[in-house]
PDB file of N, CA and C in Angstrom:
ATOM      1  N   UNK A   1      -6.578  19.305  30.349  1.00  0.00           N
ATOM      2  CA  UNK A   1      -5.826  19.948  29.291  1.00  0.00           C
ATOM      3  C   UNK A   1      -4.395  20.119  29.777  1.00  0.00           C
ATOM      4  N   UNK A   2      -3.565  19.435  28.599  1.00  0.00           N
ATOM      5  CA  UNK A   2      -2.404  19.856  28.991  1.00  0.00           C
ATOM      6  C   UNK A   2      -1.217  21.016  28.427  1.00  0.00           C
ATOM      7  N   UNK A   3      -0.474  22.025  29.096  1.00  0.00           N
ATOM      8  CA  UNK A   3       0.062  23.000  28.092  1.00  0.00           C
ATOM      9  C   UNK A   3       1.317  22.782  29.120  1.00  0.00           C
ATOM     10  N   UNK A   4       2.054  22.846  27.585  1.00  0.00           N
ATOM     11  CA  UNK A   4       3.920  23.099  27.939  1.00  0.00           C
ATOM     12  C   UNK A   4       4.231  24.380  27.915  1.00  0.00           C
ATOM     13  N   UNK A   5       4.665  24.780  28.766  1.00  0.00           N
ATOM     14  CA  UNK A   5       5.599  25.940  28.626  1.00  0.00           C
ATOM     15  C   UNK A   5       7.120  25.967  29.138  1.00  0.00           C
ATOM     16  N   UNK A   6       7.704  26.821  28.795  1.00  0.00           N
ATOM     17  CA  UNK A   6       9.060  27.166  29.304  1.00  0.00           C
ATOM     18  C   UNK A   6       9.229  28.319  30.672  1.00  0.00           C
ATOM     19  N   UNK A   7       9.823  27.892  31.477  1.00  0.00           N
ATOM     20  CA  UNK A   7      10.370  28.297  32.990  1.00  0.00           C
ATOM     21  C   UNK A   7      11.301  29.340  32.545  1.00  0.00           C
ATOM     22  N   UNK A   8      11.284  30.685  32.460  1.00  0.00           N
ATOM     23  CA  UNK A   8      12.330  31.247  32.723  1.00  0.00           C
ATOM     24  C   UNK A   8      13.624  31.330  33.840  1.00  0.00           C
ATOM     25  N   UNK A   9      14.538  31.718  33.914  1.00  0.00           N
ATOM     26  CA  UNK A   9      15.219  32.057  34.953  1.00  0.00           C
ATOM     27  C   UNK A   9      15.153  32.361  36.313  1.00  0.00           C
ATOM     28  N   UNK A  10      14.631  33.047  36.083  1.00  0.00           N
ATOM     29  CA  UNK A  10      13.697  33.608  37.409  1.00  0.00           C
ATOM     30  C   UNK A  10      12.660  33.209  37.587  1.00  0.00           C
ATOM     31  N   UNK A  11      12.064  31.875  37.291  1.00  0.00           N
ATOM     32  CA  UNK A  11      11.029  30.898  37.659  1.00  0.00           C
ATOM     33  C   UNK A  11       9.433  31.858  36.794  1.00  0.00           C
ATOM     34  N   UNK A  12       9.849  32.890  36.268  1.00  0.00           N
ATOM     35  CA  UNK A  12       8.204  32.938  36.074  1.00  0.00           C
ATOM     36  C   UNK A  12       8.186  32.551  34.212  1.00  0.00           C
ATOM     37  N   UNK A  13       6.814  31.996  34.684  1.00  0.00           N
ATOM     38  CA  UNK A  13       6.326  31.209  33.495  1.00  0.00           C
ATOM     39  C   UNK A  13       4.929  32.282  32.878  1.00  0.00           C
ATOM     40  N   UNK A  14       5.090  32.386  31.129  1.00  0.00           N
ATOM     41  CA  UNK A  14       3.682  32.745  30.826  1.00  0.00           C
ATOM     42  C   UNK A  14       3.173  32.122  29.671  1.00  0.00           C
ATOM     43  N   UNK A  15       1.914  31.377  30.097  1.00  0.00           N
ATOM     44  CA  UNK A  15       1.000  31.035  28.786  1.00  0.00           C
ATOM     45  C   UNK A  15      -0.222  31.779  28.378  1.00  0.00           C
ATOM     46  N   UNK A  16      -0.296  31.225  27.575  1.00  0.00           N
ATOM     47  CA  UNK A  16      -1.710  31.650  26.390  1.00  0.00           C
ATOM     48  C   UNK A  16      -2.938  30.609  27.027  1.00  0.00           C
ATOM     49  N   UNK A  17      -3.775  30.800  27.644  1.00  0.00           N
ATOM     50  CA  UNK A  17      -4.813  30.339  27.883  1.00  0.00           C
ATOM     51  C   UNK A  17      -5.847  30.350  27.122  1.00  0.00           C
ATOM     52  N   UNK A  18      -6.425  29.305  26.399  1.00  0.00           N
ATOM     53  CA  UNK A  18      -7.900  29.287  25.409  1.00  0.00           C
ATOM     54  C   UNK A  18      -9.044  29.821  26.013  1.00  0.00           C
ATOM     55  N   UNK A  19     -10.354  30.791  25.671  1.00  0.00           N
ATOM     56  CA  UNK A  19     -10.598  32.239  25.850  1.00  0.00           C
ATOM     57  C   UNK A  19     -12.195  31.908  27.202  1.00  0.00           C
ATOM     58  N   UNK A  20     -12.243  30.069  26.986  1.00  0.00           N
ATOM     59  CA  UNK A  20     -13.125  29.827  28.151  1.00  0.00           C
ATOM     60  C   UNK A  20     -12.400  29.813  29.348  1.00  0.00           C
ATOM     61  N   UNK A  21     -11.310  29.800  29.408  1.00  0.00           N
ATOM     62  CA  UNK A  21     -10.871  30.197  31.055  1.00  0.00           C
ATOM     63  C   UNK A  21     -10.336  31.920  31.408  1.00  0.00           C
ATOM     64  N   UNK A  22     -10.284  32.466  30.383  1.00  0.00           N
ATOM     65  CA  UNK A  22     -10.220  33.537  30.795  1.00  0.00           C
ATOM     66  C   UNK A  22     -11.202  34.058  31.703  1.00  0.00           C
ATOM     67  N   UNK A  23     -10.534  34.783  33.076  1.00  0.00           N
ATOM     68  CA  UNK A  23     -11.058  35.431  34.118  1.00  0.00           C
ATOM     69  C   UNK A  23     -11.827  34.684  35.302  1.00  0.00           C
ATOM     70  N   UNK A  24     -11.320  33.571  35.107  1.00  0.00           N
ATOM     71  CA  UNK A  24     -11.785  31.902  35.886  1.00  0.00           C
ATOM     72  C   UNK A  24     -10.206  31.828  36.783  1.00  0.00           C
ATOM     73  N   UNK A  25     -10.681  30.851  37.626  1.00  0.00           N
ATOM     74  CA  UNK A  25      -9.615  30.637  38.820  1.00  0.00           C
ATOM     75  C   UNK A  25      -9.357  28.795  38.316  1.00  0.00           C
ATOM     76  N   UNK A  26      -8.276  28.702  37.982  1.00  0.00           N
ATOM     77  CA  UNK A  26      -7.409  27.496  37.097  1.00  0.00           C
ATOM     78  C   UNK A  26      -6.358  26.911  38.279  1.00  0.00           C
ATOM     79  N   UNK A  27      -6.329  25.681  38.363  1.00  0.00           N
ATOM     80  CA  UNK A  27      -4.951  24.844  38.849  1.00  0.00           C
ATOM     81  C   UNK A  27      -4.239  24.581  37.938  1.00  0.00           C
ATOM     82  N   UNK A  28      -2.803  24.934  38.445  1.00  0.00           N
ATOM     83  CA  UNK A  28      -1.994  24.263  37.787  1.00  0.00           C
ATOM     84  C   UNK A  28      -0.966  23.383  38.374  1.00  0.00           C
ATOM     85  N   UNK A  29      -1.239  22.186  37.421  1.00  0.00           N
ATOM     86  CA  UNK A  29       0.569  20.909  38.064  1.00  0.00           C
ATOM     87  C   UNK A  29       1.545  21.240  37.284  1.00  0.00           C
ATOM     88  N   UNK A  30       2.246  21.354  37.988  1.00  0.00           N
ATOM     89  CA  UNK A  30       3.830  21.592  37.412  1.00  0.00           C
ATOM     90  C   UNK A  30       4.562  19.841  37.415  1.00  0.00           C
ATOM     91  N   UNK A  31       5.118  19.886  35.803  1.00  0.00           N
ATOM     92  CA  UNK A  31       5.548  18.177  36.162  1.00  0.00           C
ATOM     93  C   UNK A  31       6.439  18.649  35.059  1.00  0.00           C
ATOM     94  N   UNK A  32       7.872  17.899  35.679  1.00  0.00           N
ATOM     95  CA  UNK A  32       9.003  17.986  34.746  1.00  0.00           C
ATOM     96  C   UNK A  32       8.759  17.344  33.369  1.00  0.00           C
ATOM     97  N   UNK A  33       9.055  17.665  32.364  1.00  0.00           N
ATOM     98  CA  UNK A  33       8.985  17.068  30.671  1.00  0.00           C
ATOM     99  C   UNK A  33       9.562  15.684  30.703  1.00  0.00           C
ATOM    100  N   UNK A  34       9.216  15.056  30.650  1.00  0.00           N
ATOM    101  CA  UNK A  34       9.354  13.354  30.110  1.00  0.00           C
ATOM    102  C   UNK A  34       9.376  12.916  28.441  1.00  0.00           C
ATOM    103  N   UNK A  35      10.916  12.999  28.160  1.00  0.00           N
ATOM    104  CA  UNK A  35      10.587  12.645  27.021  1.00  0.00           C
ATOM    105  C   UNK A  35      10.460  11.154  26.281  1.00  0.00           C
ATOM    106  N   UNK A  36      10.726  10.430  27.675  1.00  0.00           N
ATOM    107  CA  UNK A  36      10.198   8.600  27.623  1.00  0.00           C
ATOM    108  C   UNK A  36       8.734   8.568  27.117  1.00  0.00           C
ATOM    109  N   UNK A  37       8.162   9.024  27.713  1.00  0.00           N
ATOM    110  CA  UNK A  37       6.461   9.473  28.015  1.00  0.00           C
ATOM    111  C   UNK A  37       6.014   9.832  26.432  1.00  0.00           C
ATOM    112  N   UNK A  38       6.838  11.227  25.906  1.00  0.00           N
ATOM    113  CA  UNK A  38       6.715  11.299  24.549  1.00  0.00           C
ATOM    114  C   UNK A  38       6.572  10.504  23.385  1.00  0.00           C
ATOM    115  N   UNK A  39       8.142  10.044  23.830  1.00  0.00           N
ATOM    116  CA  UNK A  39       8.175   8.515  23.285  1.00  0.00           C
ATOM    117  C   UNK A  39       7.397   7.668  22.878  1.00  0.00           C
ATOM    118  N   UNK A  40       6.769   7.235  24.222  1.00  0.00           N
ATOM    119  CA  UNK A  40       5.872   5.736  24.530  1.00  0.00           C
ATOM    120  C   UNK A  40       4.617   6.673  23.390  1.00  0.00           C
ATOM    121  N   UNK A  41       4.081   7.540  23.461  1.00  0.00           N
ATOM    122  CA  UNK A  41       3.036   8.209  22.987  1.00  0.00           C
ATOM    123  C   UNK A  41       3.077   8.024  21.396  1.00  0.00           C
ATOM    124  N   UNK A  42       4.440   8.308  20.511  1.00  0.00           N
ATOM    125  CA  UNK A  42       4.547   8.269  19.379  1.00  0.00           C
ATOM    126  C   UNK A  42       4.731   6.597  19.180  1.00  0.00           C
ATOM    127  N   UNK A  43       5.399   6.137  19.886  1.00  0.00           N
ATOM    128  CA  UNK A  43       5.431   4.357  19.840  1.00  0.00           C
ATOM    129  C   UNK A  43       3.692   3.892  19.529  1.00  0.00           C
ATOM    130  N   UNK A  44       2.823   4.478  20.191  1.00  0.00           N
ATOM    131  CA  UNK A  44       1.328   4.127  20.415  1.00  0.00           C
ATOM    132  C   UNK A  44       0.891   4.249  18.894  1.00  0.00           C
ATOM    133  N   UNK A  45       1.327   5.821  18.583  1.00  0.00           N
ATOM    134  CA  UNK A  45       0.323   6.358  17.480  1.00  0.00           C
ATOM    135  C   UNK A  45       1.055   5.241  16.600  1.00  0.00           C
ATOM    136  N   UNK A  46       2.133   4.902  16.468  1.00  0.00           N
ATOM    137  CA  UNK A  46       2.850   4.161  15.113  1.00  0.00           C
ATOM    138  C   UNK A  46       2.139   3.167  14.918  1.00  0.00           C
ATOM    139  N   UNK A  47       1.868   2.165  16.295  1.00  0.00           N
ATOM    140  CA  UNK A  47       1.175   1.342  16.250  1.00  0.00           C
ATOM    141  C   UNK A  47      -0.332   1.406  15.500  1.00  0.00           C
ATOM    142  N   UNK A  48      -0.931   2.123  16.280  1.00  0.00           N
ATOM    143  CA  UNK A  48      -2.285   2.105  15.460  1.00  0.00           C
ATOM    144  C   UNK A  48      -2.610   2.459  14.151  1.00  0.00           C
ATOM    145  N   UNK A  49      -1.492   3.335  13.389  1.00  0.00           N
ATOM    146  CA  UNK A  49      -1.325   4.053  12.124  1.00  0.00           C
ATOM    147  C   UNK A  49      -0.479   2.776  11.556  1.00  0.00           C
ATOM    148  N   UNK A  50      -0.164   1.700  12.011  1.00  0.00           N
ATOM    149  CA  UNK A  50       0.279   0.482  11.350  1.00  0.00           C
ATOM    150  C   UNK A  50      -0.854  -0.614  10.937  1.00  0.00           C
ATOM    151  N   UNK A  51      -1.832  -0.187  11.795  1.00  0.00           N
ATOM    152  CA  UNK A  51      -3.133  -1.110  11.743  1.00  0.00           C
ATOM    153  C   UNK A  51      -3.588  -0.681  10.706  1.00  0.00           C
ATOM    154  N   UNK A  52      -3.938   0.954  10.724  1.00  0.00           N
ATOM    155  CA  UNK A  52      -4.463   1.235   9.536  1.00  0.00           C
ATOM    156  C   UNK A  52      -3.844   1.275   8.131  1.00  0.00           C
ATOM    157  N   UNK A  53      -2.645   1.154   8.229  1.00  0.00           N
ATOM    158  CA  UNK A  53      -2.033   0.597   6.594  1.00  0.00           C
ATOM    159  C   UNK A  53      -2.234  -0.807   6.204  1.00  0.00           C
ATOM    160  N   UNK A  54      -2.555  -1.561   7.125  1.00  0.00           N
ATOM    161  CA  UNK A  54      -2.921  -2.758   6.951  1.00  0.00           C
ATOM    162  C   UNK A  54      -4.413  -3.086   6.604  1.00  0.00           C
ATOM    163  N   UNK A  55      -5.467  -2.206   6.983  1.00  0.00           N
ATOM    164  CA  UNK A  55      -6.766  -2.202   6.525  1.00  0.00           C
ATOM    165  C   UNK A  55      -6.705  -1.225   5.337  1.00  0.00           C
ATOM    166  N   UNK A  56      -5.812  -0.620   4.783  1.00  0.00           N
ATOM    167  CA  UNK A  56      -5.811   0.106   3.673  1.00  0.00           C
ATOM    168  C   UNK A  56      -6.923   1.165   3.304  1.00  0.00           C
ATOM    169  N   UNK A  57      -7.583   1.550   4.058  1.00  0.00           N
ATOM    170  CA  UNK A  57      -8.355   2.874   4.444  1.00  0.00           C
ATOM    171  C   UNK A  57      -8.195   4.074   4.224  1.00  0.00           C
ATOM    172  N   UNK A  58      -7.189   4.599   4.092  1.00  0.00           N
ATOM    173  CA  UNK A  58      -6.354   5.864   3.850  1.00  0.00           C
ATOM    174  C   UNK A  58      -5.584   5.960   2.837  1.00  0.00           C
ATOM    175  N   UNK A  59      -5.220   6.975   2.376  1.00  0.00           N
ATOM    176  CA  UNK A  59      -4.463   7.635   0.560  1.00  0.00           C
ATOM    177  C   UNK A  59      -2.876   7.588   1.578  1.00  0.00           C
ATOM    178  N   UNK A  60      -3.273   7.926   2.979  1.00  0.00           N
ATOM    179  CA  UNK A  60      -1.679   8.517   2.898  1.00  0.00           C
ATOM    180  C   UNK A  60      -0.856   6.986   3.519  1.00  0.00           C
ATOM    181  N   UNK A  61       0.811   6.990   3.620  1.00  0.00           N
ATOM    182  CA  UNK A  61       1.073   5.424   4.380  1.00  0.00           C
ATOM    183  C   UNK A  61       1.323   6.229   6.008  1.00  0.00           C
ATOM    184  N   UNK A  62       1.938   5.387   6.232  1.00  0.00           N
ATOM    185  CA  UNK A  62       2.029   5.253   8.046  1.00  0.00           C
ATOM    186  C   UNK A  62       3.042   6.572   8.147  1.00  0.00           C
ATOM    187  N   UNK A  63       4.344   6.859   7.546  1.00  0.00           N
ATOM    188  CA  UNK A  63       5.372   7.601   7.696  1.00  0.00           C
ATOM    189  C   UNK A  63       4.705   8.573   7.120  1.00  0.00           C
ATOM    190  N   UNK A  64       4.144   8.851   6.065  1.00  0.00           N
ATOM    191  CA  UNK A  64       3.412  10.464   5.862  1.00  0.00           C
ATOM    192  C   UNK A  64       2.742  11.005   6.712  1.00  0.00           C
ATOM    193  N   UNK A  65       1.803   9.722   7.434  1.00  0.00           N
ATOM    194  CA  UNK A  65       1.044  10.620   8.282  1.00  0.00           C
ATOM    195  C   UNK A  65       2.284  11.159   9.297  1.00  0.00           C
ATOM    196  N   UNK A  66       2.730  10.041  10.087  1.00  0.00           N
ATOM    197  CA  UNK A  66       3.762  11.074  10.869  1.00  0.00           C
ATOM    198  C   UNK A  66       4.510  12.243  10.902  1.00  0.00           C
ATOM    199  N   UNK A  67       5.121  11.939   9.673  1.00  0.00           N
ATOM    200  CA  UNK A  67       6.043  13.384   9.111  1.00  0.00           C
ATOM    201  C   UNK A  67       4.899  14.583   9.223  1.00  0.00           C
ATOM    202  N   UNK A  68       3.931  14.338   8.862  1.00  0.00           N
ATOM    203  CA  UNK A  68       2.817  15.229   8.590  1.00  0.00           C
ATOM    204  C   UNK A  68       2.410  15.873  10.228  1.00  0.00           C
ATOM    205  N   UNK A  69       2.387  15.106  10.919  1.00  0.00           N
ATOM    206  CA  UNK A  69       2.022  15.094  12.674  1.00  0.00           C
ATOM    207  C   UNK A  69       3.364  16.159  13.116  1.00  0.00           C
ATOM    208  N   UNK A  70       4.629  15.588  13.046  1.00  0.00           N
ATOM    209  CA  UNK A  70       5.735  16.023  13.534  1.00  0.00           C
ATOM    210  C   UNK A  70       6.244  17.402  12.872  1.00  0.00           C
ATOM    211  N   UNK A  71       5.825  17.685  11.198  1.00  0.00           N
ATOM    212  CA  UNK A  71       5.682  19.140  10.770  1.00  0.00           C
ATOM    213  C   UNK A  71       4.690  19.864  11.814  1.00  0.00           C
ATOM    214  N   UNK A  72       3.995  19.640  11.806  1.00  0.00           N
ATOM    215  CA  UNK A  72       2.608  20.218  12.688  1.00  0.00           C
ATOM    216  C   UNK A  72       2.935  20.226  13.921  1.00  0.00           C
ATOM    217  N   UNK A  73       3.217  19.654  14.531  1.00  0.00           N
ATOM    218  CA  UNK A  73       3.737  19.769  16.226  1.00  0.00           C
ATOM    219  C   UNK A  73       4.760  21.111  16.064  1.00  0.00           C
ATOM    220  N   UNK A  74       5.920  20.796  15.049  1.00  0.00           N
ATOM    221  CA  UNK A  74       7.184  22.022  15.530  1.00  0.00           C
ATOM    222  C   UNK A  74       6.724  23.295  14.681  1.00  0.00           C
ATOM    223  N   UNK A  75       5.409  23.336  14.016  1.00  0.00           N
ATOM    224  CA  UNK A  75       5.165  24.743  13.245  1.00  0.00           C
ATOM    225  C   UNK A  75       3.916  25.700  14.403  1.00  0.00           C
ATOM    226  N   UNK A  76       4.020  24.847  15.053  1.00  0.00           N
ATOM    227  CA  UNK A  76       2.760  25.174  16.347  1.00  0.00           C
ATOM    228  C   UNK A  76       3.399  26.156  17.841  1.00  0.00           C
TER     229      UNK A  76
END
């Protein structure tokens, strides 16, 4: 599982942990934000959400679903 958070100033960080690790002993990697990585990730989904406009399977097209993904990511 992966969770982003933000580094304060003074280096301390706090997240919200989902309620099965509460009171459990957790690792964490610290890895700088890559937004190439992001990138390559939405490059992927386009792709495969291009396949599926092409098998015509779905009501919605390729750019709704996204817009729809990318509302949802920044309302989160």
């Amino acid at each position: 599982m992966n969770i982003e958070a933000d580094v304060e100033e003074d280096g301390t960080v706090t997240i919200q942990v989902p309620k099965r690790y509460r009171g459990k002993r957790v690792r964490v990697s610290i890895q700088e934000a890559d937004d190439q990585a992001a990138s390559a990730q939405w490059s992927k989904l386009s792709e495969v959400l291009d396949g599926l406009d092409q098998l015509g399977t779905h009501g919605r097209s390729h750019p709704q679903i996204i817009d729809e993904i990318r509302r949802f990511r920044e309302g989160s």
